[in-house]
PDB file of N, CA and C in Angstrom:
ATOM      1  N   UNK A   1      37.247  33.186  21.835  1.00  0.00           N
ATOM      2  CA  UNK A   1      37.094  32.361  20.651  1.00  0.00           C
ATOM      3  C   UNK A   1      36.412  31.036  20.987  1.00  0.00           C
ATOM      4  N   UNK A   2      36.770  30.123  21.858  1.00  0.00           N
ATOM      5  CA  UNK A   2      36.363  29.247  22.523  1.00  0.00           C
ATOM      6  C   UNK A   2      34.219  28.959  22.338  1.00  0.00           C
ATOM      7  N   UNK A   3      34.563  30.484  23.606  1.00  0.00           N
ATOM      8  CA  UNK A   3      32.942  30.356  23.766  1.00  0.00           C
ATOM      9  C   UNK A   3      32.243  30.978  22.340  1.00  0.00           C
ATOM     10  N   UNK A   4      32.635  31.342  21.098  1.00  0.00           N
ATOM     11  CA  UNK A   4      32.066  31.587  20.302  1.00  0.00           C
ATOM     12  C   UNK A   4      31.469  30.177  19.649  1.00  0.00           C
ATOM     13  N   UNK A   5      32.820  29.258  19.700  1.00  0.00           N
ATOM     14  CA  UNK A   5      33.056  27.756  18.982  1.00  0.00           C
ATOM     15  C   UNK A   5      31.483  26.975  19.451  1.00  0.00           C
ATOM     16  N   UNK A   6      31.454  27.283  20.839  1.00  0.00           N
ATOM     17  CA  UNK A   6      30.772  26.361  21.689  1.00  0.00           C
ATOM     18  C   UNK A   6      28.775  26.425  21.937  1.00  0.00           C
ATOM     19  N   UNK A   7      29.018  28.777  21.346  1.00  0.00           N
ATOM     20  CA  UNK A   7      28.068  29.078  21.149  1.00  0.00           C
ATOM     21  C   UNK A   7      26.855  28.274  19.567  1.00  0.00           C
ATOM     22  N   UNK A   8      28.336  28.247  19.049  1.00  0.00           N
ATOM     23  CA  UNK A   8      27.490  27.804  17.684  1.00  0.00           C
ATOM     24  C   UNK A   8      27.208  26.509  17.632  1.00  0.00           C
ATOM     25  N   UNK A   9      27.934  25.872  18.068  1.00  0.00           N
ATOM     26  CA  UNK A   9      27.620  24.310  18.083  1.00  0.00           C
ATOM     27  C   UNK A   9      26.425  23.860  18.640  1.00  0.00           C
ATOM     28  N   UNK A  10      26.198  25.005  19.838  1.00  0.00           N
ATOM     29  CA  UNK A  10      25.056  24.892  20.652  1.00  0.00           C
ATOM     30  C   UNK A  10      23.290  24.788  19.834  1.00  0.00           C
ATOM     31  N   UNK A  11      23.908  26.225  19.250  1.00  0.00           N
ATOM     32  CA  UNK A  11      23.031  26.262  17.651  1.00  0.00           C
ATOM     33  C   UNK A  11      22.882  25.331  16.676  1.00  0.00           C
ATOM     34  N   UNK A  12      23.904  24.742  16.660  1.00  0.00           N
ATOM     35  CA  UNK A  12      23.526  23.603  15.551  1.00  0.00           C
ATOM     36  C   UNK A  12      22.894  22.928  16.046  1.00  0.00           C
ATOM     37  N   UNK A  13      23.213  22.391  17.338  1.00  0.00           N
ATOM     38  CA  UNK A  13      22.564  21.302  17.854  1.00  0.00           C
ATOM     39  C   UNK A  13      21.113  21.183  17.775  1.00  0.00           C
ATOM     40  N   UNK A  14      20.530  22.434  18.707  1.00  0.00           N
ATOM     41  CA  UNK A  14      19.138  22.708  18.731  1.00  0.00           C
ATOM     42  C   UNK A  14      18.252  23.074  17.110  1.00  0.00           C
ATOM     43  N   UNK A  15      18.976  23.720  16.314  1.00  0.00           N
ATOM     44  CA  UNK A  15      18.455  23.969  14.648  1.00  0.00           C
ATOM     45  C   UNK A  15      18.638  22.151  14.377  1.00  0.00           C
ATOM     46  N   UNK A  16      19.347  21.493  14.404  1.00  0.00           N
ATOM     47  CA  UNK A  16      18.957  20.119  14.434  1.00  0.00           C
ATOM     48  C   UNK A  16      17.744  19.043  15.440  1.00  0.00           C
ATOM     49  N   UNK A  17      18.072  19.438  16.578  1.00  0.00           N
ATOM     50  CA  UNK A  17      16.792  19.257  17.137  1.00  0.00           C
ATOM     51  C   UNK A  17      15.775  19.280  16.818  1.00  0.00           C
ATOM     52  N   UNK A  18      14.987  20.800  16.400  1.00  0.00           N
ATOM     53  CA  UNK A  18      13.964  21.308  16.149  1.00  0.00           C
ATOM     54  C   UNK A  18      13.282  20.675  15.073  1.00  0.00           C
ATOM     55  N   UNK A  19      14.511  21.108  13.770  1.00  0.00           N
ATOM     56  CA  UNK A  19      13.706  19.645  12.589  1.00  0.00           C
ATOM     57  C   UNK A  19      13.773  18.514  12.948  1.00  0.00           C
ATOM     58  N   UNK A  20      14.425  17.661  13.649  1.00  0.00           N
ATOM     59  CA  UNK A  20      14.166  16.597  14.078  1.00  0.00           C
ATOM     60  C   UNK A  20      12.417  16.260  14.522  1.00  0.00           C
ATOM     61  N   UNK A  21      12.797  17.374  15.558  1.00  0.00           N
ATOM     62  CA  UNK A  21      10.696  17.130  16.101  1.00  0.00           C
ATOM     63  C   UNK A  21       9.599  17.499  14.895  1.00  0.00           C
ATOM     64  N   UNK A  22      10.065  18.750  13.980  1.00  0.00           N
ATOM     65  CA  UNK A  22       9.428  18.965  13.070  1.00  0.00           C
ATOM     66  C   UNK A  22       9.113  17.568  12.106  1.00  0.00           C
ATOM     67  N   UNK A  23      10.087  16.899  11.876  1.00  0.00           N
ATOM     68  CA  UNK A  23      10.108  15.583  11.168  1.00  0.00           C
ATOM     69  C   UNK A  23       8.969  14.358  11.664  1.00  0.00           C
ATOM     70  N   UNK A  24       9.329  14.358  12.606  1.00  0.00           N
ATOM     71  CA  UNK A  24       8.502  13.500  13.339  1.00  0.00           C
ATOM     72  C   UNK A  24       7.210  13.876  13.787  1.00  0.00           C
ATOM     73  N   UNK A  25       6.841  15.319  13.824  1.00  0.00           N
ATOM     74  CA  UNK A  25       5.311  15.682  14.218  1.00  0.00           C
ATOM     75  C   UNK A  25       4.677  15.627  12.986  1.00  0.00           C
ATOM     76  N   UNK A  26       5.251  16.182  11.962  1.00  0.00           N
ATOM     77  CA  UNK A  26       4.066  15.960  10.684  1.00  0.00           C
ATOM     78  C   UNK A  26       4.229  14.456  10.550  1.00  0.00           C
ATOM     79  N   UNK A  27       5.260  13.304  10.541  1.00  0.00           N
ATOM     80  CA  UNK A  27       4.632  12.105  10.306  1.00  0.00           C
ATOM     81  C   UNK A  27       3.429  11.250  11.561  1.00  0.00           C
ATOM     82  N   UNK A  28       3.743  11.997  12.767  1.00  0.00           N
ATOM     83  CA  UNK A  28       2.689  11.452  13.606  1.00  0.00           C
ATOM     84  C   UNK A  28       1.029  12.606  12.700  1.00  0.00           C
ATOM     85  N   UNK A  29       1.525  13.604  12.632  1.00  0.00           N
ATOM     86  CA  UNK A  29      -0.176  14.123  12.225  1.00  0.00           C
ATOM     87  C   UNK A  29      -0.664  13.402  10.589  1.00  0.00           C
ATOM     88  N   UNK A  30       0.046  12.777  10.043  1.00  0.00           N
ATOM     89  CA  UNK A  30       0.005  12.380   8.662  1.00  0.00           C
ATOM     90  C   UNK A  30      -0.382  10.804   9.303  1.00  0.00           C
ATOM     91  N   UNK A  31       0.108  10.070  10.111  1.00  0.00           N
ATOM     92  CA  UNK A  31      -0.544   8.627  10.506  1.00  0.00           C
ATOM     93  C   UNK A  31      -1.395   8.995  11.149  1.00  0.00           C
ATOM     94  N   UNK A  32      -2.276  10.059  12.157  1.00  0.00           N
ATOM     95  CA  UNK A  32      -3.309  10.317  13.031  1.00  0.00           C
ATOM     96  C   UNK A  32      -4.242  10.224  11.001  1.00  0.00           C
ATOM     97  N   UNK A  33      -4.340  11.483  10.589  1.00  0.00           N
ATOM     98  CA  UNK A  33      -5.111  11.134   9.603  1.00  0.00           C
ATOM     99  C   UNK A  33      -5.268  10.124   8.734  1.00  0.00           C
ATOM    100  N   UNK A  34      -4.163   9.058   8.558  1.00  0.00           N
ATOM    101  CA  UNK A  34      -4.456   7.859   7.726  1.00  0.00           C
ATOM    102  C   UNK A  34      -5.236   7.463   8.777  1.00  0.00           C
ATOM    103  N   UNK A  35      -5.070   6.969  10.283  1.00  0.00           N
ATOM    104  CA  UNK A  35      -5.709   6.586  10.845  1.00  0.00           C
ATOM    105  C   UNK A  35      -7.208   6.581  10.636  1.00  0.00           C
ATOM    106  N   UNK A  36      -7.765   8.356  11.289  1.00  0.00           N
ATOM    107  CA  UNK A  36      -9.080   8.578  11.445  1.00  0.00           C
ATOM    108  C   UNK A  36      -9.785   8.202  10.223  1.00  0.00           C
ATOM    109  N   UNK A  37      -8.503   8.213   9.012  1.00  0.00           N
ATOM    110  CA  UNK A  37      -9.747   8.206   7.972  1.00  0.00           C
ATOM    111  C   UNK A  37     -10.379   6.445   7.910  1.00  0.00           C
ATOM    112  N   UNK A  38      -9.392   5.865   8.034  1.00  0.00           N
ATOM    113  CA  UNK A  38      -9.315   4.312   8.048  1.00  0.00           C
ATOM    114  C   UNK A  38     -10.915   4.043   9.116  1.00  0.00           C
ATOM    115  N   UNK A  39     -10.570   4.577  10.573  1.00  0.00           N
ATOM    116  CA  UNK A  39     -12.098   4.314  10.993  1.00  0.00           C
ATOM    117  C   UNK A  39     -12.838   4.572  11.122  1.00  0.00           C
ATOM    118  N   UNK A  40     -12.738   6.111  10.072  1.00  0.00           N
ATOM    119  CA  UNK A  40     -14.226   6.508   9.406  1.00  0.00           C
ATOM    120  C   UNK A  40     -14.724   5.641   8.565  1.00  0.00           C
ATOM    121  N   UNK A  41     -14.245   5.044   7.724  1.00  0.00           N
ATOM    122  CA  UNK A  41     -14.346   3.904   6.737  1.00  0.00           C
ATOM    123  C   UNK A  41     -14.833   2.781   7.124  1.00  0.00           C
ATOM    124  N   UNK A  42     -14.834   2.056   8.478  1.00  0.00           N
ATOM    125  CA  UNK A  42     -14.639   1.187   9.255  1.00  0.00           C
ATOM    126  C   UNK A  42     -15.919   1.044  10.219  1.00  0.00           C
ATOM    127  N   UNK A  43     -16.426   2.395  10.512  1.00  0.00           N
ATOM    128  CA  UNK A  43     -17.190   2.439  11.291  1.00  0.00           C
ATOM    129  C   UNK A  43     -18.817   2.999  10.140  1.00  0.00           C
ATOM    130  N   UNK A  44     -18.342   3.395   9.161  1.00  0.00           N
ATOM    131  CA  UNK A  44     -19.290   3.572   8.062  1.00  0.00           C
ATOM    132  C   UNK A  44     -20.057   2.117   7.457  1.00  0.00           C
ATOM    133  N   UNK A  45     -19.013   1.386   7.015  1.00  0.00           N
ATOM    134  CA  UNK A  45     -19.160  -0.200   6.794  1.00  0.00           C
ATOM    135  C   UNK A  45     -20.144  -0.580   8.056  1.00  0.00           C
ATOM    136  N   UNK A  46     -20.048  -0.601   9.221  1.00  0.00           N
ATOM    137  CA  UNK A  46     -20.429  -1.302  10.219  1.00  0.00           C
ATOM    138  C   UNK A  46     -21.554  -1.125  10.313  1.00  0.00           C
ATOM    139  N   UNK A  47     -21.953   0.418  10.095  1.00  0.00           N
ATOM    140  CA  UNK A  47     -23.443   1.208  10.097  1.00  0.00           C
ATOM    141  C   UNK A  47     -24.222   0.214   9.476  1.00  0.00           C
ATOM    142  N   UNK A  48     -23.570   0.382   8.292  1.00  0.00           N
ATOM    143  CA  UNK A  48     -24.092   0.112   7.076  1.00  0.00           C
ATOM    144  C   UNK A  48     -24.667  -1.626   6.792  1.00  0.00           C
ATOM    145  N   UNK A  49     -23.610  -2.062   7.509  1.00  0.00           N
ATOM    146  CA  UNK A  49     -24.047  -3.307   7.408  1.00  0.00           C
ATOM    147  C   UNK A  49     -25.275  -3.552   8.682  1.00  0.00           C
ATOM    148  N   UNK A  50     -24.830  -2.870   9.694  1.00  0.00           N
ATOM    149  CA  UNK A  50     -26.762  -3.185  10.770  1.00  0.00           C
ATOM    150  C   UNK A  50     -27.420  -2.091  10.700  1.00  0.00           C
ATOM    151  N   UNK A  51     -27.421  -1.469   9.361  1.00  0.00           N
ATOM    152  CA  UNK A  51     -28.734  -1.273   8.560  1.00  0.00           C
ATOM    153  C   UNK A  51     -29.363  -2.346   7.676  1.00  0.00           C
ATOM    154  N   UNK A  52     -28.731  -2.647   7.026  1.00  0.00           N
ATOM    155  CA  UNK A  52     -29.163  -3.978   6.287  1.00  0.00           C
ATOM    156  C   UNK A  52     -29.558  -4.710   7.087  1.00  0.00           C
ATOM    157  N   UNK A  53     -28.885  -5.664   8.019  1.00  0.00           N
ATOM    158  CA  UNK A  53     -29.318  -6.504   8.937  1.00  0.00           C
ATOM    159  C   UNK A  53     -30.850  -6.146   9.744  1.00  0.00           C
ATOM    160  N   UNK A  54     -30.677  -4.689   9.915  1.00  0.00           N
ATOM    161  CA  UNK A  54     -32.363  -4.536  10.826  1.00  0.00           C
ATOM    162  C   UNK A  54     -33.462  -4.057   9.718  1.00  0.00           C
ATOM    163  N   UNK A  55     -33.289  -4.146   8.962  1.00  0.00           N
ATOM    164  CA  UNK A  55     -33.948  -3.942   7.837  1.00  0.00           C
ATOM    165  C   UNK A  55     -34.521  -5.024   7.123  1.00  0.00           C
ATOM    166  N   UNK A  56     -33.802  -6.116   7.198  1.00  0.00           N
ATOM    167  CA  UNK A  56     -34.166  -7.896   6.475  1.00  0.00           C
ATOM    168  C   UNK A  56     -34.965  -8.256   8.375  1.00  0.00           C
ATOM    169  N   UNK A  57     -34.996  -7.974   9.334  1.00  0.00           N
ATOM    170  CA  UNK A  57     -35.965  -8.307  10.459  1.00  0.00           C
ATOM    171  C   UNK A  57     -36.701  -6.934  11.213  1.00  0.00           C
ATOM    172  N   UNK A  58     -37.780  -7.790  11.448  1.00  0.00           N
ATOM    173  CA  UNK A  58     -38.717  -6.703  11.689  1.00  0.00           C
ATOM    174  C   UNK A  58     -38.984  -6.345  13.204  1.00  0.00           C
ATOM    175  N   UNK A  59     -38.390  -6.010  14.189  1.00  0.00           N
ATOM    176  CA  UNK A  59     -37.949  -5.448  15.368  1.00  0.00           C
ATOM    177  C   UNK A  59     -39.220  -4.814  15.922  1.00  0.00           C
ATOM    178  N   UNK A  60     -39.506  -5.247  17.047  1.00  0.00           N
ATOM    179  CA  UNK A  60     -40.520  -3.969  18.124  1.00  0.00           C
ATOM    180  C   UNK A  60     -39.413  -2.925  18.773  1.00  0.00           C
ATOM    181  N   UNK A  61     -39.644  -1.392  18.441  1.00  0.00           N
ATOM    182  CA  UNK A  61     -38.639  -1.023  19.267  1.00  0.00           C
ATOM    183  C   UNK A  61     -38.374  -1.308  20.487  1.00  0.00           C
ATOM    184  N   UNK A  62     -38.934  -1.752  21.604  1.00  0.00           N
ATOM    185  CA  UNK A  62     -37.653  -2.538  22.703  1.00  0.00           C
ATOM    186  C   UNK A  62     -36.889  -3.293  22.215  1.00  0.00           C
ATOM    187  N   UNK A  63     -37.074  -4.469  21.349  1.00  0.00           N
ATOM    188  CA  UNK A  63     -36.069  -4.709  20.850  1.00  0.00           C
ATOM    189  C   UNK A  63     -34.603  -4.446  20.122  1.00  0.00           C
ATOM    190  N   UNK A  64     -35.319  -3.551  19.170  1.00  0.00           N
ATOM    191  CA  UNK A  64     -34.364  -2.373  18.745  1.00  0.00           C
ATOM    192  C   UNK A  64     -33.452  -1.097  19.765  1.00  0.00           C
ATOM    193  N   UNK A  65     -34.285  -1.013  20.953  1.00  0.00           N
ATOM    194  CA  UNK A  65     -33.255  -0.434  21.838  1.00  0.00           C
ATOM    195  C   UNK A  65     -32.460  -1.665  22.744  1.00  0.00           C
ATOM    196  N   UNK A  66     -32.820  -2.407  22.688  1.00  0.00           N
ATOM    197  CA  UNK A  66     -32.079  -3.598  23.408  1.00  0.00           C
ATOM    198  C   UNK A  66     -30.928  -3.830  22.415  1.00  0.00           C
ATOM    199  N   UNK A  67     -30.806  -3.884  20.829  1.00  0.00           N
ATOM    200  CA  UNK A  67     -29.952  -3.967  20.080  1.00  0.00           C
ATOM    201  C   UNK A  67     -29.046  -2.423  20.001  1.00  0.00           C
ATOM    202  N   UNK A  68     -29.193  -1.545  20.234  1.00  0.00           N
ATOM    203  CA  UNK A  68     -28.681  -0.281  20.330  1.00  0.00           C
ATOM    204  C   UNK A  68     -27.787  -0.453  21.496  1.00  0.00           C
ATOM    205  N   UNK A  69     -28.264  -1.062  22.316  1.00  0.00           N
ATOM    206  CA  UNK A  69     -27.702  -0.852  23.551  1.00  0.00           C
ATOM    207  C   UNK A  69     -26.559  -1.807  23.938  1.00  0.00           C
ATOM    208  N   UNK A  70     -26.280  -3.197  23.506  1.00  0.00           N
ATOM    209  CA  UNK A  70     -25.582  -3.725  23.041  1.00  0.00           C
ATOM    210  C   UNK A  70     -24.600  -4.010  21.645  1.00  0.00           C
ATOM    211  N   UNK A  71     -24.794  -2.925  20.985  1.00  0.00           N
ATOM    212  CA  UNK A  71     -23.529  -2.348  20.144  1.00  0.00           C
ATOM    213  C   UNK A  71     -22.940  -1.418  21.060  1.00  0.00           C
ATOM    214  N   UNK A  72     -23.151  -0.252  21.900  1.00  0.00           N
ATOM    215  CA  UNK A  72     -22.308   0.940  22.157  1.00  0.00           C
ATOM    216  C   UNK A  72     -22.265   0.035  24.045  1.00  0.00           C
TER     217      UNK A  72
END
């Protein structure tokens, strides 16, 4: 009787466990995607804005790879 008691508890434990991690992995994969989307957004803006910027000056490409090369 004992080891039946001890078997199940064992079970609970781990069926608690398991959703536990279940709980916590979809909120880490649910903040990974707020994330990525945030610096897709972020890094779209940035484009976007030194497009404008090389667009209002008129660049020799060395220059323009000299500016390429100091963003990345």
């Amino acid at each position: 009787m004992n080891v039946i008691q001890e078997t199940t508890q064992v079970q609970q434990l781990n069926s608690q466990l398991k959703a536990d991690l279940e709980r916590r992995q979809l909120a880490a994969t649910r903040a990974l995607h707020k994330n990525l989307k945030t610096e897709t957004k972020t890094r779209t803006l940035q484009f976007k804005k030194s497009q404008r910027l090389s667009a209002n000056s008129v660049l020799t490409p060395e220059q323009e790879l000299e500016r390429v090369k100091e963003v990345y």
